[in-house]
N, C-alpha and C. Protein backbone atom coordinates (compact mmCIF):
# COMPACT_ATOMS: atom_id res chain seq x y z
N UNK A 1 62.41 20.54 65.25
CA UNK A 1 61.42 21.56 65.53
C UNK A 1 60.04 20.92 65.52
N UNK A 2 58.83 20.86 66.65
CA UNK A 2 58.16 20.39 66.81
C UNK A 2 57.38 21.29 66.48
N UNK A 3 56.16 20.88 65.51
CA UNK A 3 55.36 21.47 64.74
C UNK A 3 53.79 21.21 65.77
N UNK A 4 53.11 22.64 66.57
CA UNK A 4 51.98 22.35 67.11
C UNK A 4 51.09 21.92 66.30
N UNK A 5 49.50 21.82 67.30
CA UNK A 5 48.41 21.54 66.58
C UNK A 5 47.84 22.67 65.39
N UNK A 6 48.26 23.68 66.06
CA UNK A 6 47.38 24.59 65.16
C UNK A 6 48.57 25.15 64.18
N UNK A 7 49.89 25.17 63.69
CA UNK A 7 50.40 25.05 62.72
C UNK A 7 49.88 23.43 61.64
N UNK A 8 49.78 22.63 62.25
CA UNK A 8 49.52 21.73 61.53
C UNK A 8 47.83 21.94 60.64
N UNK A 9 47.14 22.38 61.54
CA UNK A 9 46.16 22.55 60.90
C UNK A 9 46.36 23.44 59.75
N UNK A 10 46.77 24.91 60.07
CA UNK A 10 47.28 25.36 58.79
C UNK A 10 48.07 25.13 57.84
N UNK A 11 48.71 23.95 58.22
CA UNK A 11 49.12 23.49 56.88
C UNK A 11 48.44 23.14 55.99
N UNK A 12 47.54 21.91 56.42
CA UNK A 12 46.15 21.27 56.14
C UNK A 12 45.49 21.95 55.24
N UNK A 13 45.16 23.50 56.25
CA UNK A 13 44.35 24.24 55.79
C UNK A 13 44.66 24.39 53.80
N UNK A 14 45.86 25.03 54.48
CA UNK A 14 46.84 26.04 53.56
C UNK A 14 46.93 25.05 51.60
N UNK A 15 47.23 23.80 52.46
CA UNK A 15 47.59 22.43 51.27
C UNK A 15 45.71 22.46 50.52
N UNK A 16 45.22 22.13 51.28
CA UNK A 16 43.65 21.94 50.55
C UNK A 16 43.35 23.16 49.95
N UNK A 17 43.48 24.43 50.05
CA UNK A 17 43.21 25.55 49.44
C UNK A 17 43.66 25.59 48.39
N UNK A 18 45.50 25.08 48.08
CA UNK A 18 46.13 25.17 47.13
C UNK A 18 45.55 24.30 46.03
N UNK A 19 45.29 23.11 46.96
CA UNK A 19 44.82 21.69 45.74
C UNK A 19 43.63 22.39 44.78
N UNK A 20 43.16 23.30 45.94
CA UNK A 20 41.68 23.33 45.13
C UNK A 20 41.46 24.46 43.54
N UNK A 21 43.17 25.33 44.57
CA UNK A 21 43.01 26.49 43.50
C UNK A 21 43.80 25.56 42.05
N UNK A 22 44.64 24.73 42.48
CA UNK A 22 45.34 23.71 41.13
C UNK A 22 44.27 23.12 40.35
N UNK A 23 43.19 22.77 41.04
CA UNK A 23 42.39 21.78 40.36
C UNK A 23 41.42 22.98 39.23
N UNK A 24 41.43 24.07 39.91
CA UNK A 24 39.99 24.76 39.28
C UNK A 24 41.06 25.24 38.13
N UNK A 25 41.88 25.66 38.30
CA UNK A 25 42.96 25.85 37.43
C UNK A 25 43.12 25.19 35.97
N UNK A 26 43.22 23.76 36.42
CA UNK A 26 43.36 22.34 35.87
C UNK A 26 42.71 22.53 34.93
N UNK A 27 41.37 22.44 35.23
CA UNK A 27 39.89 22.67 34.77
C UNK A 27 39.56 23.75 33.52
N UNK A 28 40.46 24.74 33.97
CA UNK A 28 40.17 25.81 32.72
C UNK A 28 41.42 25.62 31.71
N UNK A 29 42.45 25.41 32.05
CA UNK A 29 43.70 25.01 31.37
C UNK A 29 42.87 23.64 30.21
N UNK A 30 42.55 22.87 30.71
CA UNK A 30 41.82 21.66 30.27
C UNK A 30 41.14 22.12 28.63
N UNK A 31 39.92 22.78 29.51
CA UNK A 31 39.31 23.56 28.60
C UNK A 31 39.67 24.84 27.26
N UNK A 32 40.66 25.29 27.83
CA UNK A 32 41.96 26.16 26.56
C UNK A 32 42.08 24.83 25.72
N UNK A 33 42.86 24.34 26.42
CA UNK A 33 43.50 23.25 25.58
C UNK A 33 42.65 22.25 24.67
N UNK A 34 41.42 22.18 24.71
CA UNK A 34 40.92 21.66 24.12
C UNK A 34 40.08 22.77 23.02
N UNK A 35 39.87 24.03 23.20
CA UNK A 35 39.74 24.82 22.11
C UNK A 35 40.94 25.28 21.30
N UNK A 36 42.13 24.67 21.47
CA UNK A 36 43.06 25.53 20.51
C UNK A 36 44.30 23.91 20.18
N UNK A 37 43.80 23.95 19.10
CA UNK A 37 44.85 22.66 18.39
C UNK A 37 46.33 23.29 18.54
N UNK A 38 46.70 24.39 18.59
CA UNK A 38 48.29 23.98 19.28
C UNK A 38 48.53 25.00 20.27
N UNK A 39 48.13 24.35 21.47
CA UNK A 39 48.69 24.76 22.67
C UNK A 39 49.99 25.53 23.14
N UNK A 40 50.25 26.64 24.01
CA UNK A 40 52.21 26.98 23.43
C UNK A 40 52.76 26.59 24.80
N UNK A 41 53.73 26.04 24.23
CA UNK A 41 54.22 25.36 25.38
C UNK A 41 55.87 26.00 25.36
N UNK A 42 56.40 26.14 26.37
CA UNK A 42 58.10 26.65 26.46
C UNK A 42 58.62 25.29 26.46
N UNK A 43 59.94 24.99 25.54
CA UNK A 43 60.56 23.61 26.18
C UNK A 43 62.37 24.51 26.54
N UNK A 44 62.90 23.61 27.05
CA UNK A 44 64.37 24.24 27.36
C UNK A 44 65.34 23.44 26.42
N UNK A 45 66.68 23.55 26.20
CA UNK A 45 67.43 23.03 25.89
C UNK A 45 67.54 21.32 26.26
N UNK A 46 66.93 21.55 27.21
CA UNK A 46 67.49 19.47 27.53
C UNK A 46 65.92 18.54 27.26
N UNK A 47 65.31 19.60 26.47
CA UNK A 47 63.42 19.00 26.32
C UNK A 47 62.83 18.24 27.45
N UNK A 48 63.21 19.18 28.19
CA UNK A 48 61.76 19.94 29.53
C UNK A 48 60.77 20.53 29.43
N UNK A 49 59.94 20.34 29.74
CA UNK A 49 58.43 21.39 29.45
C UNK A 49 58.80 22.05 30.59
N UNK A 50 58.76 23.56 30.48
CA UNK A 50 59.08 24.95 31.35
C UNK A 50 57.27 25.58 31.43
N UNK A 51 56.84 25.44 32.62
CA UNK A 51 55.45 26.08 32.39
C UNK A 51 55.46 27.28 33.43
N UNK A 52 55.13 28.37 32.81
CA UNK A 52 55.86 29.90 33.92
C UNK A 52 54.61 29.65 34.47
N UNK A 53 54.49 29.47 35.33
CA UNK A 53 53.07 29.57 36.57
C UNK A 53 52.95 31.20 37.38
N UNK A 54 51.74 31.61 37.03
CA UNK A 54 51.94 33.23 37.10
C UNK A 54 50.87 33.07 37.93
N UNK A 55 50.85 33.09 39.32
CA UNK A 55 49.84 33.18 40.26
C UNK A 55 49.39 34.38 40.62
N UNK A 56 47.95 34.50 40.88
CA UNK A 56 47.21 35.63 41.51
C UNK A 56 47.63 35.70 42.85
N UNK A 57 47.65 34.63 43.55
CA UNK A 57 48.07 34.84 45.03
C UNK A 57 49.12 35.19 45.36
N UNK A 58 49.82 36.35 46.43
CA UNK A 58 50.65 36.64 46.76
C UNK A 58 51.61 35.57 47.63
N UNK A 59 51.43 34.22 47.49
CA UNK A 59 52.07 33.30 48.08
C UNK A 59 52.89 33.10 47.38
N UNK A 60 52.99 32.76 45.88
CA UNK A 60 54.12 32.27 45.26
C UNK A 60 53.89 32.80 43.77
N UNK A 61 54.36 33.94 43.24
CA UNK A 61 54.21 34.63 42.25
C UNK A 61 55.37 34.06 41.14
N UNK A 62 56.74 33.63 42.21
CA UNK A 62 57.79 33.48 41.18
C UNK A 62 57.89 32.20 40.45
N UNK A 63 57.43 30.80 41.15
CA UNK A 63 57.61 30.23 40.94
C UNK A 63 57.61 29.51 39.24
N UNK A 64 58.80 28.41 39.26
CA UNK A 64 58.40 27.70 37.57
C UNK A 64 57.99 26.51 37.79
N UNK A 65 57.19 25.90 37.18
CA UNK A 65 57.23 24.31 36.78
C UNK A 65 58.18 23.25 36.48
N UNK A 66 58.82 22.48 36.52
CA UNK A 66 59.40 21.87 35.52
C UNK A 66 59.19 20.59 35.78
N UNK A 67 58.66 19.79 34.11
CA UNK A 67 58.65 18.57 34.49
C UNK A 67 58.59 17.49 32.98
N UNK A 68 58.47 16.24 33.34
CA UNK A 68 59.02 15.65 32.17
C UNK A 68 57.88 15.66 30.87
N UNK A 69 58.17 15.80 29.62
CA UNK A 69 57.20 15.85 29.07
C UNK A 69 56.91 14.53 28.49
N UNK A 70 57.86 13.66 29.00
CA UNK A 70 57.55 12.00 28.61
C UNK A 70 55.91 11.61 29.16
N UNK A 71 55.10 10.73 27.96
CA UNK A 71 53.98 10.69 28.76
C UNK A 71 53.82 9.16 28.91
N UNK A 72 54.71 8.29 28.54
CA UNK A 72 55.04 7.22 28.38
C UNK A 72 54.00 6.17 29.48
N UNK A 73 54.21 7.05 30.96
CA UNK A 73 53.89 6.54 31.97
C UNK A 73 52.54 6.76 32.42
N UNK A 74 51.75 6.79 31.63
CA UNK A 74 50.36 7.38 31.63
C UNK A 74 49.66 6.15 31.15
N UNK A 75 49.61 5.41 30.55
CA UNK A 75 48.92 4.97 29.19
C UNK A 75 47.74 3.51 29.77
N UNK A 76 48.66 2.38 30.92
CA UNK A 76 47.86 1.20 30.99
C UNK A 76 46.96 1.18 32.12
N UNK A 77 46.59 2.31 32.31
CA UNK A 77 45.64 2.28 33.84
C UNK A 77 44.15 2.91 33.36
N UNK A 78 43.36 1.54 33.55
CA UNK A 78 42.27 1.54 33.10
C UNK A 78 41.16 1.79 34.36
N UNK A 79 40.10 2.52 34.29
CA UNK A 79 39.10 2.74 34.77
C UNK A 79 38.29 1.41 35.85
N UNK A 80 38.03 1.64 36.77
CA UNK A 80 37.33 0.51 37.74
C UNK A 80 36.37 1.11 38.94
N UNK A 81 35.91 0.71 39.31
CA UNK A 81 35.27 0.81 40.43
C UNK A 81 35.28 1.64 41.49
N UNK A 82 36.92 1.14 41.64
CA UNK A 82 37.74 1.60 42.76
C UNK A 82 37.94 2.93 42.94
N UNK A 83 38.11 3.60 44.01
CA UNK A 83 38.13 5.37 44.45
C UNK A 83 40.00 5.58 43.67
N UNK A 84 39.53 6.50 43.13
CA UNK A 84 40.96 6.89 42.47
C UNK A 84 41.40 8.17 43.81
N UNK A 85 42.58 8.48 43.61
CA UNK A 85 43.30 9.65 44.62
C UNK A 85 44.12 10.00 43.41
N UNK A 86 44.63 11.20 44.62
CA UNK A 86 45.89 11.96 43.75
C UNK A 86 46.83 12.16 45.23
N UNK A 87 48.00 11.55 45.25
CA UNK A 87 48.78 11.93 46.04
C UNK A 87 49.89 12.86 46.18
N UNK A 88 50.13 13.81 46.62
CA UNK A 88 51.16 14.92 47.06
C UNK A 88 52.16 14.40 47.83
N UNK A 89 52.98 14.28 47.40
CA UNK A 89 54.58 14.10 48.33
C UNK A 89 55.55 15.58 48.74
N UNK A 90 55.56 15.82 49.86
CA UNK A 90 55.97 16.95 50.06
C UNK A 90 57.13 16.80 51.16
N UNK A 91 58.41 17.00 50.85
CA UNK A 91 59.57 16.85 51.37
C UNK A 91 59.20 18.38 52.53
N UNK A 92 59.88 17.09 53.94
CA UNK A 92 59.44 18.29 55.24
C UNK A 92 61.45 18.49 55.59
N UNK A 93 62.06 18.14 54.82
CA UNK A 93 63.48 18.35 54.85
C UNK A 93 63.76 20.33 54.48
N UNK A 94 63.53 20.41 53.62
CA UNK A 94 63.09 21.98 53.63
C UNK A 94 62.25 22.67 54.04
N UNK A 95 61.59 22.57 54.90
CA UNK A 95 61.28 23.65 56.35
C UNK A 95 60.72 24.82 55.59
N UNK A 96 59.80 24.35 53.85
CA UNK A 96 59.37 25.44 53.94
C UNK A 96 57.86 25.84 54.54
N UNK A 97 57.78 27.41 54.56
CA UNK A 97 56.58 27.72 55.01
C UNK A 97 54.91 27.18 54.50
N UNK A 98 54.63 27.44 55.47
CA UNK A 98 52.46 26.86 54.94
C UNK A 98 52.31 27.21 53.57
N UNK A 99 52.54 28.51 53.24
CA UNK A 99 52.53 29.35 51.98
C UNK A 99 53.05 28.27 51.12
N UNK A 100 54.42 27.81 50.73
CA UNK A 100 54.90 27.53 50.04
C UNK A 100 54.52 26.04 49.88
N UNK A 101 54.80 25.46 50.82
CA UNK A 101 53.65 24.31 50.50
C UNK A 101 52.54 24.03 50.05
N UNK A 102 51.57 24.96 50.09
CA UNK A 102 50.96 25.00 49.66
C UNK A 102 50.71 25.68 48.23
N UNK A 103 51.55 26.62 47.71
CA UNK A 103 51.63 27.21 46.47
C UNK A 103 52.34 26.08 45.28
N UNK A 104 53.32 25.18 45.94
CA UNK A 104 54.34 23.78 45.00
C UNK A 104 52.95 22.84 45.46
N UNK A 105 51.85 22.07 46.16
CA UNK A 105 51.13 21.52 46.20
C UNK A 105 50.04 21.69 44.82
N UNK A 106 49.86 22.90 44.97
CA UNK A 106 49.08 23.47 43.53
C UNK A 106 49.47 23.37 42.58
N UNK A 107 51.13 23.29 42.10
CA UNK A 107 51.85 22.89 41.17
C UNK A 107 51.85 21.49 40.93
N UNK A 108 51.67 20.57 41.75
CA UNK A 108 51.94 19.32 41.31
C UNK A 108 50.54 18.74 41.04
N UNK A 109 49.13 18.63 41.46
CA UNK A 109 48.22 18.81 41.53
C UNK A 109 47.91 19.07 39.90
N UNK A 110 47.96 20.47 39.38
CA UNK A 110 47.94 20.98 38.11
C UNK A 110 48.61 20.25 36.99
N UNK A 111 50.14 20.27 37.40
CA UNK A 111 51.13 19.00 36.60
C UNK A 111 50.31 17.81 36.59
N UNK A 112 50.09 17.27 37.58
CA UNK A 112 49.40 15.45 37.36
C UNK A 112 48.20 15.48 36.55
N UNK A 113 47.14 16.63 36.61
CA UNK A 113 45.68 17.04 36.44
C UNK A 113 45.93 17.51 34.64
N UNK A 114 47.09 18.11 34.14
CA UNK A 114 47.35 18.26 32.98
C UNK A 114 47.46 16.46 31.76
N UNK A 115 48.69 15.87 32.49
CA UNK A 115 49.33 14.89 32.18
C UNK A 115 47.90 13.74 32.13
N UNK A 116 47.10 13.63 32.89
CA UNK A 116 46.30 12.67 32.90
C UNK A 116 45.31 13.28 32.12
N UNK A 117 44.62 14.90 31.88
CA UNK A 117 43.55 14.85 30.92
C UNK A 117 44.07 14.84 29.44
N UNK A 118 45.19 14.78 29.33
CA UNK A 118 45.67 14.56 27.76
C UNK A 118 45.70 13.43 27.48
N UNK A 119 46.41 12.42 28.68
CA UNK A 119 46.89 10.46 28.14
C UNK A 119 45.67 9.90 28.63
N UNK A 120 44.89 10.19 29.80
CA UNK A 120 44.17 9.23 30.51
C UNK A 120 42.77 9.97 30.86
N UNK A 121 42.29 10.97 29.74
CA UNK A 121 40.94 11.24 30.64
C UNK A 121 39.52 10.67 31.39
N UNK A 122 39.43 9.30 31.16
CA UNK A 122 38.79 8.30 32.01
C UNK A 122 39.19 8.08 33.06
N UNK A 123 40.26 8.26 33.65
CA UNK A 123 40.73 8.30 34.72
C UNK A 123 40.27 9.43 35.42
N UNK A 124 40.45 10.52 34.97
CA UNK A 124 40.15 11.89 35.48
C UNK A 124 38.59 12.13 35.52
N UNK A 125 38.17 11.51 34.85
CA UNK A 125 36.61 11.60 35.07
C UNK A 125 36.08 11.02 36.02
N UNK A 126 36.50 9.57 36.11
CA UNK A 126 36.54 8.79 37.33
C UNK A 126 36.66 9.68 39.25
N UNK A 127 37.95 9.85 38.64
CA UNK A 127 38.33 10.94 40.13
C UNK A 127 37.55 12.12 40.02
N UNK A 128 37.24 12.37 39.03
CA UNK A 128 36.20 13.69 39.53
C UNK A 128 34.93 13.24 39.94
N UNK A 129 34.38 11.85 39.40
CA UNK A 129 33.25 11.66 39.81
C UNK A 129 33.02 11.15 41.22
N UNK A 130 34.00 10.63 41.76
CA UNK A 130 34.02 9.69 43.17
C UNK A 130 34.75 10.67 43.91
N UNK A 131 34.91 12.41 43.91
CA UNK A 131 35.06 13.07 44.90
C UNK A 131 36.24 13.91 45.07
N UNK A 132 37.29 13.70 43.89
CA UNK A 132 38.69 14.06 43.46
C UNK A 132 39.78 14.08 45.36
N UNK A 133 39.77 13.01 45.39
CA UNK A 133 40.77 12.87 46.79
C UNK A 133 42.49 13.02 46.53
N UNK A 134 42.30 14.02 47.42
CA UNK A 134 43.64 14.29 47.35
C UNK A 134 44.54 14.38 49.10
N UNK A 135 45.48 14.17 48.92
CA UNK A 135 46.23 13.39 50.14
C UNK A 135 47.29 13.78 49.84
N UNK A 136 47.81 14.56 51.24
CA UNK A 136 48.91 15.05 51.28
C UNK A 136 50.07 14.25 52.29
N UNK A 137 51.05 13.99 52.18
CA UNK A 137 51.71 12.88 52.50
C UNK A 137 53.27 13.69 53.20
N UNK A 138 54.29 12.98 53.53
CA UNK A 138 55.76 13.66 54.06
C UNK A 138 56.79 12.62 53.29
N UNK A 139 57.30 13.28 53.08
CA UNK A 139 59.11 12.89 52.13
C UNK A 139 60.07 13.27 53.21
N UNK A 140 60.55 12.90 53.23
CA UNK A 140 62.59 13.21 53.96
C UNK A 140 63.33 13.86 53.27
N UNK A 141 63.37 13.24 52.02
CA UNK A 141 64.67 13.90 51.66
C UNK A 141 63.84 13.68 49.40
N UNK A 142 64.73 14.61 48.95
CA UNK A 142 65.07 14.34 47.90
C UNK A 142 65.24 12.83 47.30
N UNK A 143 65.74 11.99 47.36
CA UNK A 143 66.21 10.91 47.24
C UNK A 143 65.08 10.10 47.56
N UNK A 144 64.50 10.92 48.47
CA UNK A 144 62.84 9.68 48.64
C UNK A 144 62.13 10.13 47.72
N UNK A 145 62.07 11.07 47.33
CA UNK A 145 60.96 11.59 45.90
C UNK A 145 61.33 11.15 44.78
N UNK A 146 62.78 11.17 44.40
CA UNK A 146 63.25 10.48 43.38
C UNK A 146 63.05 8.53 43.25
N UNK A 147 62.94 7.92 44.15
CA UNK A 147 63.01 6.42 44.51
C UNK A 147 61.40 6.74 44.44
N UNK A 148 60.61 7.45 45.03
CA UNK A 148 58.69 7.28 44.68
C UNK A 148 58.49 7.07 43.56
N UNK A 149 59.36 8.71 42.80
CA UNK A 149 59.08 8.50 41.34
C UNK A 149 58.94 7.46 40.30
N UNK A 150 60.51 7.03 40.85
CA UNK A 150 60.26 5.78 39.91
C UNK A 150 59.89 4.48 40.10
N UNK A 151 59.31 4.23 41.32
CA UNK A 151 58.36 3.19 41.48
C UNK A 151 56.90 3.64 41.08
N UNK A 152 56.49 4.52 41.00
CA UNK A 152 55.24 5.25 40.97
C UNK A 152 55.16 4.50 38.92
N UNK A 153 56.14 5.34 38.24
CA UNK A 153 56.04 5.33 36.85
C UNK A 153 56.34 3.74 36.68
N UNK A 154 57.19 2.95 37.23
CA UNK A 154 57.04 1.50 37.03
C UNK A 154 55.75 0.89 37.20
N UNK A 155 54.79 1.39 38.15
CA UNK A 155 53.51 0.97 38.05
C UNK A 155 52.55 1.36 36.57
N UNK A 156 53.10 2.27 35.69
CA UNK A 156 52.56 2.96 35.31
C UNK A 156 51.92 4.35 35.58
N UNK A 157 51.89 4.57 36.49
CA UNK A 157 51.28 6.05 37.36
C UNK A 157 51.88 7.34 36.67
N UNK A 158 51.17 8.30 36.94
CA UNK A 158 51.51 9.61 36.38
C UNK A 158 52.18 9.80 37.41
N UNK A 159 53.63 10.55 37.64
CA UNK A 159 54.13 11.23 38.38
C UNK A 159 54.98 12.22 37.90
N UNK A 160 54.49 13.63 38.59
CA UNK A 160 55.24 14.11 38.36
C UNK A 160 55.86 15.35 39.38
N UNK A 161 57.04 15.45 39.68
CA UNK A 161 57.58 16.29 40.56
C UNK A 161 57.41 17.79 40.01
N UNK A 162 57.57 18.70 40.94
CA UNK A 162 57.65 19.96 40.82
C UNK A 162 59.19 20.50 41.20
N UNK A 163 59.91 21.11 40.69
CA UNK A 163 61.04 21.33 40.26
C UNK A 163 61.19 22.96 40.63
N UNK A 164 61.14 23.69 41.58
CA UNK A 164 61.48 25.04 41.89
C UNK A 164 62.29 25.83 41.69
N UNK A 165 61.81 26.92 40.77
CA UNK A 165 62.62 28.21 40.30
C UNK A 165 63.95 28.40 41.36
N UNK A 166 63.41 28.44 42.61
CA UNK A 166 64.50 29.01 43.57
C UNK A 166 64.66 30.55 43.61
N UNK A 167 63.42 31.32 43.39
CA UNK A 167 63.28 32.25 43.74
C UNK A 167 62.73 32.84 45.01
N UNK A 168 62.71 32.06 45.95
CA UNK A 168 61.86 32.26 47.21
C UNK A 168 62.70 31.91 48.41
N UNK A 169 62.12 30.34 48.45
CA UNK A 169 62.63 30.18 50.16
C UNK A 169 63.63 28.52 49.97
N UNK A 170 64.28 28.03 48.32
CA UNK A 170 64.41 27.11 48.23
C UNK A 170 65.56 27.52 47.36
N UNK A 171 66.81 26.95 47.40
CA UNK A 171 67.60 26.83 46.03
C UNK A 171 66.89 26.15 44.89
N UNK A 172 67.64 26.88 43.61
CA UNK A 172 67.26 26.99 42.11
C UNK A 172 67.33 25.12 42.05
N UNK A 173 66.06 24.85 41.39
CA UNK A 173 66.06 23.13 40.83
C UNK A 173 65.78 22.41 41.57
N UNK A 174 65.33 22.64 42.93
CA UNK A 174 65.22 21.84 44.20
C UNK A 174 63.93 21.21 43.74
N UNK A 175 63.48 20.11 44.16
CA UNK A 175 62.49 18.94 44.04
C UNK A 175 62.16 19.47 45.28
N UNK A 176 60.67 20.02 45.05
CA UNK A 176 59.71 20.23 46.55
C UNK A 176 58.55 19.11 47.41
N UNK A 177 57.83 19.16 45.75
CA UNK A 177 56.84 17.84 45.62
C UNK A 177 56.66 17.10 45.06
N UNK A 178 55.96 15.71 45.20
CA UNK A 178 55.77 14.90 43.80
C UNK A 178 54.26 14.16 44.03
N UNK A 179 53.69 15.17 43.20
CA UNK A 179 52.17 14.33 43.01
C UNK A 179 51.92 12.87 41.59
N UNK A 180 51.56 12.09 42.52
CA UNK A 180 51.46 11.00 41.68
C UNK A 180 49.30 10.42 41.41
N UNK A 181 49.23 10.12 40.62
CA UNK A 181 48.13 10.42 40.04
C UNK A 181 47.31 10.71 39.49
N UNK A 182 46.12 11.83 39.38
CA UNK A 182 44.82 10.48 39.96
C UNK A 182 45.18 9.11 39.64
N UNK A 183 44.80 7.81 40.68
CA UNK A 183 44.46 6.66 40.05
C UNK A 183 44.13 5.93 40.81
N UNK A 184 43.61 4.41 40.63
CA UNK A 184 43.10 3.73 41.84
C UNK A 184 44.08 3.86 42.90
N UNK A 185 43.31 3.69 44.00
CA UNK A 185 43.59 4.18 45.29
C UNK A 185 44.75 2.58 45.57
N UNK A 186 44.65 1.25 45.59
CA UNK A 186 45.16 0.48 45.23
C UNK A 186 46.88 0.50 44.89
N UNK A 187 46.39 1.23 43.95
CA UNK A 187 48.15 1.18 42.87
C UNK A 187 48.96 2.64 43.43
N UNK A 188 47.72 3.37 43.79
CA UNK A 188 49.52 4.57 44.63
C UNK A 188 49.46 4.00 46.13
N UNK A 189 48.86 3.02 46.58
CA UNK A 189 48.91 2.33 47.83
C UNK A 189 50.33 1.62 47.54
N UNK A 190 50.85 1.13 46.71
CA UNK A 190 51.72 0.74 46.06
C UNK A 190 53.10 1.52 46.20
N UNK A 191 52.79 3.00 46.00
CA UNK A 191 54.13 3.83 45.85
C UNK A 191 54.26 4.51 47.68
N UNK A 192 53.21 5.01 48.03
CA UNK A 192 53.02 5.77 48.92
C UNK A 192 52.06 5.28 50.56
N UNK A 193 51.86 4.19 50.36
CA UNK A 193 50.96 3.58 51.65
C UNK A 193 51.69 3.71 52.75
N UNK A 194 53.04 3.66 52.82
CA UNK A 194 53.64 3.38 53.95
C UNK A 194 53.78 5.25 54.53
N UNK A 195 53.81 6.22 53.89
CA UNK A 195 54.32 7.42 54.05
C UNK A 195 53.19 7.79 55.53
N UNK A 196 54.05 8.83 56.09
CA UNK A 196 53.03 9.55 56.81
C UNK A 196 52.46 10.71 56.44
N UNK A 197 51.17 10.75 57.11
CA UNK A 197 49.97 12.23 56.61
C UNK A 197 51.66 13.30 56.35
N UNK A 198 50.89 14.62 56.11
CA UNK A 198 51.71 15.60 56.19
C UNK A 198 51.08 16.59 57.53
């Protein structure tokens, strides 16, 4: 199915709106979290962090989070010069809609934007100061998000996938996206350079 110009743009559109509503999000989550010494967090039986994401927008109300609460992979990426990014991996194997892409874009975005102001907030300051770039990218399949992942975290990089309720337009547990980041532009050149735009 050949995707025109002006669907593509709304994707575009649709993805940058989401990033932006994840980030402002980010931002106040940030800020909770730093007024309240214990944060509440849901974990599941297999110690998953479960984060119920309760959106205002009628795009994706149901959706859950899920993602690792290992922060292991956060820790040796030090501050430089260099333009940090945040990259979005978004599998075009599920055919889902602008909406939804863009509502799991906001999820991963938020996930990476959490994970890095707790292990790495020099990093995050960094990317906020040089313009917070974010880049939305195409996956194939499952199996390519999983193989990013863990080249991404062998670099050290924050990555983390978004893991879908399966209340919408996706079976339950499906891997939609995987934002890896903020960090020098360099080292997710590393995981993700070769990918195409989305």
């Amino acid at each position: 199915m050949a995707v025109t110009t002006s669907e593509y743009v709304t994707y575009l559109a649709l993805a940058a709106t989401s990033i932006g509503i994840g980030y402002s999000l980010g931002l106040v989550a940030a800020r909770r979290h730093a007024k309240s010494k214990t944060p509440s967090k849901n974990h599941s039986t297999d110690g998953k962090l479960i984060d119920e994401y309760d959106s205002e927008s009628d795009l994706e109300s149901d959706d859950d989070l899920v993602y690792s609460v290992s922060d292991g992979d956060l820790g040796a990426i030090m501050p430089t010069n260099e333009p940090c990014k945040l990259v979005l991996v978004v599998r075009t194997d599920l055919n889902m809609t602008p909406g939804k892409i863009a509502a799991q874009c906001g999820h991963a975005t938020l996930a990476c934007f959490k994970a890095m102001q707790k292990t790495n907030p020099q990093i995050i300051k960094q990317w906020e100061r040089l313009g917070q770039a974010k880049i939305a990218l195409r996956a194939s399949s499952e199996d390519e998000l999983i193989e990013l992942e863990a080249i991404a975290k062998s670099l050290n990089l924050c990555a983390r996938p978004v893991i879908d309720a399966g209340r919408t337009q996706v079976a339950p547990s499906t891997r939609t996206v995987l934002g890896v980041g903020p960090a020098p532009a360099s080292l997710i050149n590393q995981v993700t350079g070769k990918l195409r735009l989305l």
